[in-house]
C-alpha atoms as a PDB file:
ATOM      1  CA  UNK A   1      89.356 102.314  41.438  1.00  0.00           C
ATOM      2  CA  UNK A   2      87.775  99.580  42.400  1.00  0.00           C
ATOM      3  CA  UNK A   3      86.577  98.894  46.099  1.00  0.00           C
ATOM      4  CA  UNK A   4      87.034  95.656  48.266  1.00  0.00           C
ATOM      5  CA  UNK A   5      84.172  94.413  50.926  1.00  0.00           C
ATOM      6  CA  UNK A   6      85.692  94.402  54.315  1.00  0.00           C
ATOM      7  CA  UNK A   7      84.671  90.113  54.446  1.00  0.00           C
ATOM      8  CA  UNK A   8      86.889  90.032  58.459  1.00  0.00           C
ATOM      9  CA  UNK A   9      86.764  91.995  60.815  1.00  0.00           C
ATOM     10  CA  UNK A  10      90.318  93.461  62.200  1.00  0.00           C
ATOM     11  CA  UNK A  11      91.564  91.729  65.441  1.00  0.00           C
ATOM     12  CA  UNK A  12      92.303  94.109  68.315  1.00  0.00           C
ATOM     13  CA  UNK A  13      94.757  92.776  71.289  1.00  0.00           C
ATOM     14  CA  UNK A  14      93.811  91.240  74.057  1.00  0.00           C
ATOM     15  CA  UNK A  15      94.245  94.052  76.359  1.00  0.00           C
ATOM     16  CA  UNK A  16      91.526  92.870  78.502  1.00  0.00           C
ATOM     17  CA  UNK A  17      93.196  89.775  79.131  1.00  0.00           C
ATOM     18  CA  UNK A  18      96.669  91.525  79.748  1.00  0.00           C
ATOM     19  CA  UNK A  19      95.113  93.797  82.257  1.00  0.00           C
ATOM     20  CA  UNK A  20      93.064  90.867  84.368  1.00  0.00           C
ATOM     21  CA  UNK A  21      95.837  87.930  84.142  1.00  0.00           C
ATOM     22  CA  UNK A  22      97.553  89.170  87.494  1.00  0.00           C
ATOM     23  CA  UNK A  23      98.893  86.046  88.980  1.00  0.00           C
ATOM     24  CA  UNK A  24     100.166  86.929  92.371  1.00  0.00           C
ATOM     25  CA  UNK A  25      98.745  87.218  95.995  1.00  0.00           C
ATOM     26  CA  UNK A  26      99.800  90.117  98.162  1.00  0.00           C
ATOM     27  CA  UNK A  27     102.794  89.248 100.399  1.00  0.00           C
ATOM     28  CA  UNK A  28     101.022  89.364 103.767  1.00  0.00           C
ATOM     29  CA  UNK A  29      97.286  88.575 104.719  1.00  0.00           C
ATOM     30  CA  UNK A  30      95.018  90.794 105.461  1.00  0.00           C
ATOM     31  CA  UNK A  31      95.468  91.038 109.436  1.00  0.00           C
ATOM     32  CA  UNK A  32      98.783  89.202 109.936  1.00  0.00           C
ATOM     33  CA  UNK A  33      99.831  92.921 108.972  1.00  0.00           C
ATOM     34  CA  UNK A  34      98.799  93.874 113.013  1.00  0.00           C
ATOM     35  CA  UNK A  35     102.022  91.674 114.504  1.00  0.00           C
ATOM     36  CA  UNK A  36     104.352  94.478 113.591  1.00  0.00           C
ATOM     37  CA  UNK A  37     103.792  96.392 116.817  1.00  0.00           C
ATOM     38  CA  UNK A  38     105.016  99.897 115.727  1.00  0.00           C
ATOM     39  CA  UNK A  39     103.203  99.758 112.403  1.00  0.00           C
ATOM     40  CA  UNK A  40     100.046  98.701 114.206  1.00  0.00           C
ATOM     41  CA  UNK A  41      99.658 101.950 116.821  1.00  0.00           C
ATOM     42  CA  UNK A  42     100.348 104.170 114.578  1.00  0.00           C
ATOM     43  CA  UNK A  43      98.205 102.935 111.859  1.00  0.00           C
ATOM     44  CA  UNK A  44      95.420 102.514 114.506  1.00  0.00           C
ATOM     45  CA  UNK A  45      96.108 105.869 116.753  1.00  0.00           C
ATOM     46  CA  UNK A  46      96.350 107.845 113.982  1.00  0.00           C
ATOM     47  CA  UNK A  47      95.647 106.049 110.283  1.00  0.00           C
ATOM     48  CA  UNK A  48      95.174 108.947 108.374  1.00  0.00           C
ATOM     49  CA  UNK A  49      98.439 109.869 108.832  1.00  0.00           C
ATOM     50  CA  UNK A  50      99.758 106.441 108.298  1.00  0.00           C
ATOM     51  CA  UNK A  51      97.660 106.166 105.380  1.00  0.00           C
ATOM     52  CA  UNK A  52      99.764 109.789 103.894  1.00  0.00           C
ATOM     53  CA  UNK A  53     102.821 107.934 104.865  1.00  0.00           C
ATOM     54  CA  UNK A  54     102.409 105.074 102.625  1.00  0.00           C
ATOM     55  CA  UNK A  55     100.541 107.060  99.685  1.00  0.00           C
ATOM     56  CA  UNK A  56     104.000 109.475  99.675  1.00  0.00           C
ATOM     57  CA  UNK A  57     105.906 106.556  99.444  1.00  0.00           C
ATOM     58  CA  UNK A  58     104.037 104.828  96.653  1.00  0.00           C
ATOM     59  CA  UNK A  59     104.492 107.843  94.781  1.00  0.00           C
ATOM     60  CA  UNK A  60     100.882 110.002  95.899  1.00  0.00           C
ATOM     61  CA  UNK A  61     100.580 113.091  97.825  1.00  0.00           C
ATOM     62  CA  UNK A  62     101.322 112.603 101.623  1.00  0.00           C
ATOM     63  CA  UNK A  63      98.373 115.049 101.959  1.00  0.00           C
ATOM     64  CA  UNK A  64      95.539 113.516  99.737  1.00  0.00           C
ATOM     65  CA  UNK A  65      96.100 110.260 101.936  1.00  0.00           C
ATOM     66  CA  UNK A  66      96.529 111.972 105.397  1.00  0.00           C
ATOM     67  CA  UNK A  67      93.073 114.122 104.096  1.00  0.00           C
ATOM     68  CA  UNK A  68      90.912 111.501 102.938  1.00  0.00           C
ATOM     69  CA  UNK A  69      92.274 108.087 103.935  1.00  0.00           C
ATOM     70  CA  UNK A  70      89.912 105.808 102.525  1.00  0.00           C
ATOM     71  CA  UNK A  71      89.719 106.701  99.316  1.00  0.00           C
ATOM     72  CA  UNK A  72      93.532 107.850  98.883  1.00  0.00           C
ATOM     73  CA  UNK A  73      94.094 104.358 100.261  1.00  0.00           C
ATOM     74  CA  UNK A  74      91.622 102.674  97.424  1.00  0.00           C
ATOM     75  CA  UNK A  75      94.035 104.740  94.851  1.00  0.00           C
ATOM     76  CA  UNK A  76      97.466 103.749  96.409  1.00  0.00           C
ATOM     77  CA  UNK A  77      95.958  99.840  96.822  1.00  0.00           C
ATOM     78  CA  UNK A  78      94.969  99.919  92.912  1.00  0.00           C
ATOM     79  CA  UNK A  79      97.787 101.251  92.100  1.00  0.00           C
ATOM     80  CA  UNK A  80     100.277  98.559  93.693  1.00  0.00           C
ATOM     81  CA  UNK A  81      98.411  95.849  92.372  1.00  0.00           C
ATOM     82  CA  UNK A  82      98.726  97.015  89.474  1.00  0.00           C
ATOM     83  CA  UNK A  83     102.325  97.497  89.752  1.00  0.00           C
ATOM     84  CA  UNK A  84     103.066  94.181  91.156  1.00  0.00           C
ATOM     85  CA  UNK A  85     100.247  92.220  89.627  1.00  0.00           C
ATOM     86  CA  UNK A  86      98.543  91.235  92.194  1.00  0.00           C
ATOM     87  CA  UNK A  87      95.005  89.736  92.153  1.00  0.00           C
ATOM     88  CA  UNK A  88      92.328  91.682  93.247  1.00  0.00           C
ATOM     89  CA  UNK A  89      89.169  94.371  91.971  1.00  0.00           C
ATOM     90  CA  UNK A  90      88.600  97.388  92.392  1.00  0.00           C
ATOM     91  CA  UNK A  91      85.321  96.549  94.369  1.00  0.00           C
ATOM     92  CA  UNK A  92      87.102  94.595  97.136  1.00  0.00           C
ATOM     93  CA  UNK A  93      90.000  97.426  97.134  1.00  0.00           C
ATOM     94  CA  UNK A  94      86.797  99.679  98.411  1.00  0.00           C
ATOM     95  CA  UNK A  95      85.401  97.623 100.937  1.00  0.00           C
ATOM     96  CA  UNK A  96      88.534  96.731 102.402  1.00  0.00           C
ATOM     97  CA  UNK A  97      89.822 100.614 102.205  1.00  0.00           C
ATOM     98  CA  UNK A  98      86.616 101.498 103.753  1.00  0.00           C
ATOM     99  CA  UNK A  99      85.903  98.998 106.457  1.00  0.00           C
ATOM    100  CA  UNK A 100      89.300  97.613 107.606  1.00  0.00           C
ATOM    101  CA  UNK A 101      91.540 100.944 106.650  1.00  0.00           C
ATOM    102  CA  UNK A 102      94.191 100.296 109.172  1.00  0.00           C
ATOM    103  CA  UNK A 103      94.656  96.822 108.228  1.00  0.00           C
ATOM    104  CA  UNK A 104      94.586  97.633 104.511  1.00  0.00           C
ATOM    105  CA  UNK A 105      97.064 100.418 104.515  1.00  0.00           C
ATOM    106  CA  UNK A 106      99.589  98.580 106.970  1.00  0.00           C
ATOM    107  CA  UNK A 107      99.242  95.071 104.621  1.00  0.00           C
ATOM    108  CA  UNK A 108     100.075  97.791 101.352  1.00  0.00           C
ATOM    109  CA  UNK A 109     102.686  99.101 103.512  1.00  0.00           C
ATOM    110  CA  UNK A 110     104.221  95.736 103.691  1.00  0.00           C
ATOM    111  CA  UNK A 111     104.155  94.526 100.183  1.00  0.00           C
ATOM    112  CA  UNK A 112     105.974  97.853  99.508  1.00  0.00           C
ATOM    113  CA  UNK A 113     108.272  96.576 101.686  1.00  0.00           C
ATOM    114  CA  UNK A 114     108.606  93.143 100.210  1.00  0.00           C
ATOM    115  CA  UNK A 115     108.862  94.733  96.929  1.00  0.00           C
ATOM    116  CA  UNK A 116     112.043  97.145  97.839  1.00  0.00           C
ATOM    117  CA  UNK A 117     110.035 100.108  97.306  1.00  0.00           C
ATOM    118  CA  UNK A 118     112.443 102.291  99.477  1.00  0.00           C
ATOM    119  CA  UNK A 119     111.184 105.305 102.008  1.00  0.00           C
ATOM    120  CA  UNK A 120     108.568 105.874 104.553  1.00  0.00           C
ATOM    121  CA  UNK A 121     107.121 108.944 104.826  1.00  0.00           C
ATOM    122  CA  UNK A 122     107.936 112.600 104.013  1.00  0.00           C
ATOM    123  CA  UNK A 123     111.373 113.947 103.030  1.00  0.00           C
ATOM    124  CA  UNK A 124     110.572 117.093 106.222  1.00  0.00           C
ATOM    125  CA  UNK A 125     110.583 114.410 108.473  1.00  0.00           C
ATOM    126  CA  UNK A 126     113.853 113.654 107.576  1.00  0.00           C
ATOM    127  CA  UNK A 127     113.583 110.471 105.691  1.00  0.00           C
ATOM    128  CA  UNK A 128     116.074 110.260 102.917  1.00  0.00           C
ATOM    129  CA  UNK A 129     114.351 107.737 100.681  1.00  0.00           C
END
């Protein structure tokens, strides 16, 4: 049997290139998410459980966001961008999750919204979604 040199070397995909090429922005800026009124006190009276309201309804546990809103919120955010390709890192989804929480988890709230994602909050508070 005879043996061939390997003379190439295989060519993966460009999976790296599929996972960075997101070309959209998120629907609503960062703080024009404070002009809806009833989004903005609760989000600022009480944001972790805003924050569980709008992990539940991307598809997380209601309690992981209402327990530890920051980081449940850098989870959900990654995981809509993802979703909807939107631009963004991981390293600005922290510092915004960490330093401007309310405004971060009322501007994912919205693009959920935009996006037809239906439901707000838990099933036991009698949301049907």
């Amino acid at each position: 049997m005879a043996t061939h040199p390997v003379t190439t070397q295989p060519q993966g995909k460009h999976v790296t290139e599929h996972l960075t090429n997101f070309d959209k922005d998120w629907h609503s800026g960062l703080c024009s998410s404070m002009l809806d009124c009833p989004d903005s006190a609760l989000a600022c009276c009480c944001c972790c459980w805003y924050v569980g309201l709008v992990a539940e309804r991307a598809g997380e546990s209601f309690w992981a966001g209402c327990c530890n809103a920051p980081i449940a919120l850098l989870a959900v955010r990654s995981k809509v961008r993802g979703a909807f390709r939107i631009r963004g890192n991981l390293c600005y989804d922290q510092c915004i999750s960490t330093c401007c929480c309310q405004c971060a988890a009322m501007q994912t709230k919205h693009e959920l919204d935009h996006q037809g994602v239906s439901g707000l909050g838990p099933r036991w508070l009698g949301n049907k979604s």
